[in-house]
N, C-alpha and C. Protein backbone atom coordinates (compact mmCIF):
# COMPACT_ATOMS: atom_id res chain seq x y z
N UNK A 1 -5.44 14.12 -16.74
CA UNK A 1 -4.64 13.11 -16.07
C UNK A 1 -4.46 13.51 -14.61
N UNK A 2 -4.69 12.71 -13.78
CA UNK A 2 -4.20 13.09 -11.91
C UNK A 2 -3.73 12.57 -11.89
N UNK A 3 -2.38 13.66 -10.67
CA UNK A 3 -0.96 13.65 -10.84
C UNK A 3 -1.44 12.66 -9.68
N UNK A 4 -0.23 11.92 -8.94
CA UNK A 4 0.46 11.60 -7.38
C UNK A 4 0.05 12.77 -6.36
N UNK A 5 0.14 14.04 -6.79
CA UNK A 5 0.18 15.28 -6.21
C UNK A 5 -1.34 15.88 -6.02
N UNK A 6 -2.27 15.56 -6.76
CA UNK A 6 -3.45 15.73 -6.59
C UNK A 6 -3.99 14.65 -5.90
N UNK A 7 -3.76 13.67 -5.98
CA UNK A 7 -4.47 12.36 -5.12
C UNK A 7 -4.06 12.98 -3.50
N UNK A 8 -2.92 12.86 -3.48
CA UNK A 8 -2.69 13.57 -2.31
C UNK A 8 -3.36 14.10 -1.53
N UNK A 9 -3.48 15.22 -2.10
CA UNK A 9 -4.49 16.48 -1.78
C UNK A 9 -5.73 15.70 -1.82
N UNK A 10 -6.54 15.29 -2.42
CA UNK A 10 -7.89 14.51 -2.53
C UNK A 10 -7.95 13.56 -1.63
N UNK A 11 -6.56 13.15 -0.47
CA UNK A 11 -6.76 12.24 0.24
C UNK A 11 -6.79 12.66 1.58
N UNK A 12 -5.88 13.69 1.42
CA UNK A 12 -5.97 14.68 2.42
C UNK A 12 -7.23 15.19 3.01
N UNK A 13 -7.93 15.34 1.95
CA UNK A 13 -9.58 16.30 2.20
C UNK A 13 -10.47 15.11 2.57
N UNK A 14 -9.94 13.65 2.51
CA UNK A 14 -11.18 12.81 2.50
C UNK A 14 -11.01 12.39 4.23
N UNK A 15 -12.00 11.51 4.27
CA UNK A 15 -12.29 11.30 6.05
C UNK A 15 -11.03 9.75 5.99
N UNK A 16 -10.48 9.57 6.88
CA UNK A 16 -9.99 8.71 7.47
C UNK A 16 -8.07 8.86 6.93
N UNK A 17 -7.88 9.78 7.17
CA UNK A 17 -6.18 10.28 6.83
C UNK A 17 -6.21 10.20 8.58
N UNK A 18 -4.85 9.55 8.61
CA UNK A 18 -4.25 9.24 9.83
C UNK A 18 -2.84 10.05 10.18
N UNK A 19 -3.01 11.20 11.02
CA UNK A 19 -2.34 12.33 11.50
C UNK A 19 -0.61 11.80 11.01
N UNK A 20 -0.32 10.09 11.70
CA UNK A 20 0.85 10.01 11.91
C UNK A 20 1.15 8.95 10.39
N UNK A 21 0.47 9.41 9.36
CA UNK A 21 0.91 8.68 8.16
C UNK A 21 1.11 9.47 7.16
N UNK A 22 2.58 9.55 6.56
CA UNK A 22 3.38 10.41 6.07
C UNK A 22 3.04 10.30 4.41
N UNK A 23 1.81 11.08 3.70
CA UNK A 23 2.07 10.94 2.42
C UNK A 23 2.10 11.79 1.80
N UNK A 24 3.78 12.80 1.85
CA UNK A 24 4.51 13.01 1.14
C UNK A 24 5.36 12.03 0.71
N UNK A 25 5.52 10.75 1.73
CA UNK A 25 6.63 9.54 0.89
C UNK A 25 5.90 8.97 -0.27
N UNK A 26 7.32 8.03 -0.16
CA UNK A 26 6.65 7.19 -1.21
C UNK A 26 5.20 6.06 -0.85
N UNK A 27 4.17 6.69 -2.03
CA UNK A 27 3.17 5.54 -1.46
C UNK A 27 2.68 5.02 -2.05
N UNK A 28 2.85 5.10 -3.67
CA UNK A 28 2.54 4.61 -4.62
C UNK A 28 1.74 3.62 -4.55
N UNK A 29 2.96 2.59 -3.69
CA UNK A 29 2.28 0.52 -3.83
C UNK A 29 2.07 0.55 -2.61
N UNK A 30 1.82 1.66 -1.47
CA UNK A 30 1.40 1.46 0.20
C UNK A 30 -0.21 0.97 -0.50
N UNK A 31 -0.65 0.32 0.66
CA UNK A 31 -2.03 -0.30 0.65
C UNK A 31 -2.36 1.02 1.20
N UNK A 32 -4.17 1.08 0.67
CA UNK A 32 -4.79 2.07 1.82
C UNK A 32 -5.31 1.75 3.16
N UNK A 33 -5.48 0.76 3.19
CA UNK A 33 -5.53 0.51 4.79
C UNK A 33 -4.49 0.57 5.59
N UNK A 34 -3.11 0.30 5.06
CA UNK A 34 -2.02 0.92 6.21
C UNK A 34 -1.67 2.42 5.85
N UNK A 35 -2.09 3.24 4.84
CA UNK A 35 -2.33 4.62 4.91
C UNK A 35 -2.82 5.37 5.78
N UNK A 36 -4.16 4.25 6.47
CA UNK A 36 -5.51 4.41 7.27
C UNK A 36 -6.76 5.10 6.42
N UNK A 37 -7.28 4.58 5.55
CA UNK A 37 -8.13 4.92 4.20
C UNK A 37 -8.65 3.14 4.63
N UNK A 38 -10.06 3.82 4.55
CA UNK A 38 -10.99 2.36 4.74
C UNK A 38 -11.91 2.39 3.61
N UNK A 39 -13.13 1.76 3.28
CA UNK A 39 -13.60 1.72 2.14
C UNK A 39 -14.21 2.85 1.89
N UNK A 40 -14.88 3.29 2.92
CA UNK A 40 -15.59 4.76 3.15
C UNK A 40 -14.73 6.07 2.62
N UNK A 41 -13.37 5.88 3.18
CA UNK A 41 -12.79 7.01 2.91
C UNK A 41 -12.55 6.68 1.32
N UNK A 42 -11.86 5.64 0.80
CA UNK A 42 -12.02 5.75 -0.74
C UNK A 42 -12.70 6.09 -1.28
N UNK A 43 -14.38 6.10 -1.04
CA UNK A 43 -15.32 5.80 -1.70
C UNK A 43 -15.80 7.42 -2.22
N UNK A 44 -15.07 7.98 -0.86
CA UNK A 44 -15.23 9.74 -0.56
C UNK A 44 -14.36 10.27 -1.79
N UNK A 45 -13.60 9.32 -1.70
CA UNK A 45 -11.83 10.16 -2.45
C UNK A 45 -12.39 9.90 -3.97
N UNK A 46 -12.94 9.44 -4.13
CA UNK A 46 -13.76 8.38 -5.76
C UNK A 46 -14.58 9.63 -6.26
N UNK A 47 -15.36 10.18 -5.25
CA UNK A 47 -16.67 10.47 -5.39
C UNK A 47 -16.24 12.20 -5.68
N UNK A 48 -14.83 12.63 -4.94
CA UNK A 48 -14.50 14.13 -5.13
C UNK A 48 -13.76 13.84 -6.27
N UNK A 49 -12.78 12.76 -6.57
CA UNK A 49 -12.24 12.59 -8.28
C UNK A 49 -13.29 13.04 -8.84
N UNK A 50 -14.86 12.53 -9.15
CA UNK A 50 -15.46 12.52 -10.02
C UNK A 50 -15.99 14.19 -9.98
N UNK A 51 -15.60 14.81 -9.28
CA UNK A 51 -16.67 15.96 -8.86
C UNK A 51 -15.28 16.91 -9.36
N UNK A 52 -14.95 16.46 -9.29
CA UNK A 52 -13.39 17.84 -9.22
C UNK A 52 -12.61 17.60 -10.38
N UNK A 53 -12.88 16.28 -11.48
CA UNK A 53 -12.26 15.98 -12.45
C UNK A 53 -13.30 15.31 -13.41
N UNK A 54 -14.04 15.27 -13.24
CA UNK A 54 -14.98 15.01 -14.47
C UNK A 54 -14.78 13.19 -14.70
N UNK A 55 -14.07 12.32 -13.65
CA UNK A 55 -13.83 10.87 -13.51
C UNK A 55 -14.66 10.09 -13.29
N UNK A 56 -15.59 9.61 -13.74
CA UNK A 56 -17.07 8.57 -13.17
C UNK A 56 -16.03 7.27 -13.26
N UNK A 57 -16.29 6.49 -12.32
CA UNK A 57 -15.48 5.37 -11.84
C UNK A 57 -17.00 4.30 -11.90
N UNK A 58 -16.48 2.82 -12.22
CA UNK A 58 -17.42 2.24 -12.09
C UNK A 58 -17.15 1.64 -10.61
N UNK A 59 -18.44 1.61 -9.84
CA UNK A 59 -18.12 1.15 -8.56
C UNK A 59 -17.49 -0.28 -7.80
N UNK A 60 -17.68 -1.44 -8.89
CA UNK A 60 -17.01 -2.43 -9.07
C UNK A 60 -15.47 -2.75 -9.32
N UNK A 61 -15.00 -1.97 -9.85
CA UNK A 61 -13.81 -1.32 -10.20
C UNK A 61 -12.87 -0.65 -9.16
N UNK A 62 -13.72 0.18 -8.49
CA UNK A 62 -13.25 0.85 -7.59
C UNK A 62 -12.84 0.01 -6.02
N UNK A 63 -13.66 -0.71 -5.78
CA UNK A 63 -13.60 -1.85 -4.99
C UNK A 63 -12.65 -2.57 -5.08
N UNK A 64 -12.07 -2.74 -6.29
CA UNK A 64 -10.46 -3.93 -6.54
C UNK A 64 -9.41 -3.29 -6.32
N UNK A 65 -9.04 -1.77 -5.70
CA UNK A 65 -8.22 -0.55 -5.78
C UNK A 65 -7.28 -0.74 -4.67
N UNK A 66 -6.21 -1.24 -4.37
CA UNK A 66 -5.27 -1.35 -3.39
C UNK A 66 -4.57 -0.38 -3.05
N UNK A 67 -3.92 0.56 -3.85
CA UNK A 67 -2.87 1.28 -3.88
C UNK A 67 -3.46 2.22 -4.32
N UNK A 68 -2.35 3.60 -4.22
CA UNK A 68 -2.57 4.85 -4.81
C UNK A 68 -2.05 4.69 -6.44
N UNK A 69 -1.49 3.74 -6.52
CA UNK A 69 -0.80 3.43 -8.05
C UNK A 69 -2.06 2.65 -9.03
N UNK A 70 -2.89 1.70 -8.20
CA UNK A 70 -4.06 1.31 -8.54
C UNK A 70 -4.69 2.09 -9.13
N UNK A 71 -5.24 3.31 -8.28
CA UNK A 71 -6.65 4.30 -8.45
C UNK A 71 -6.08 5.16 -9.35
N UNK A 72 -4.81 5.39 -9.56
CA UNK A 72 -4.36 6.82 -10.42
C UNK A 72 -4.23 5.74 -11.92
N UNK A 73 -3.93 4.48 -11.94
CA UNK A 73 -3.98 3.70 -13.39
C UNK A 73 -5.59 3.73 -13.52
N UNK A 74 -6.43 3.28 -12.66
CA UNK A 74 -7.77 3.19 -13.57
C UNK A 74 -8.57 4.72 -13.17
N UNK A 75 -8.21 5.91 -12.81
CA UNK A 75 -9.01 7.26 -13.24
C UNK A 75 -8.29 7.35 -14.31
N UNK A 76 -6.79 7.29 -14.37
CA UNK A 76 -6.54 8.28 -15.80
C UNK A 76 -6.82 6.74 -16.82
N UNK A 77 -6.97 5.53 -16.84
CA UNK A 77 -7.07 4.93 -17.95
C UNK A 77 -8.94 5.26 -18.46
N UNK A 78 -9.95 5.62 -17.33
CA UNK A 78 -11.20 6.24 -17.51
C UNK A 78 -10.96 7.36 -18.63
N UNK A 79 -10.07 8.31 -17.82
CA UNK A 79 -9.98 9.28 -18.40
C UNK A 79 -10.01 9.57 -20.24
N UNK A 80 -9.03 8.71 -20.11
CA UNK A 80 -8.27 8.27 -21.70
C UNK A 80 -9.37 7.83 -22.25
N UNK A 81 -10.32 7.04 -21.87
CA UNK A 81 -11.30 6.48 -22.61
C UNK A 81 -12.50 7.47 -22.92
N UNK A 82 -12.55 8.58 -21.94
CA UNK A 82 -13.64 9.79 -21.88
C UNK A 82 -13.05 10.23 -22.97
N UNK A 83 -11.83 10.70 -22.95
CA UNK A 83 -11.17 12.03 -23.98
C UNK A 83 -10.69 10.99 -25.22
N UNK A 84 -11.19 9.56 -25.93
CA UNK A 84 -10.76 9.31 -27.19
C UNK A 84 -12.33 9.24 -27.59
């Protein structure tokens, strides 16, 4: 399961984190474009989930992803479906 606390970090490491955007708050339902996360940088943040957590995302899927509350419901609902 990835926490809030690992996305974080995974968003941190990806390209397009914007110096003056604070996510230690709350960001649950922030969009990623006012995060400053463009499709590229998701696509990065997708691609180290899968590498660092064993998460294959379908890329169609990944594309409908608004929020950090979005991407953490469909890796860990992936997840759930890997591990039943």
């Amino acid at each position: 399961m990835l926490t809030l606390d690992q996305l974080r970090h995974l968003l941190r490491e990806s390209a397009g984190a914007d110096e003056d955007v604070d996510l230690d708050g709350d960001i649950l339902d922030t969009g990623f474009e006012a995060l400053g996360y463009d499709s590229i940088a998701l696509i990065e943040t997708v691609a180290r989930i899968g590498r660092d957590h064993g998460v294959r995302l379908d890329d169609d899927a990944v594309t409908t992803v608004r929020t950090p509350r979005e991407l953490l419901g469909l890796v860990n609902d992936a997840n759930v479906l890997r591990a039943g």
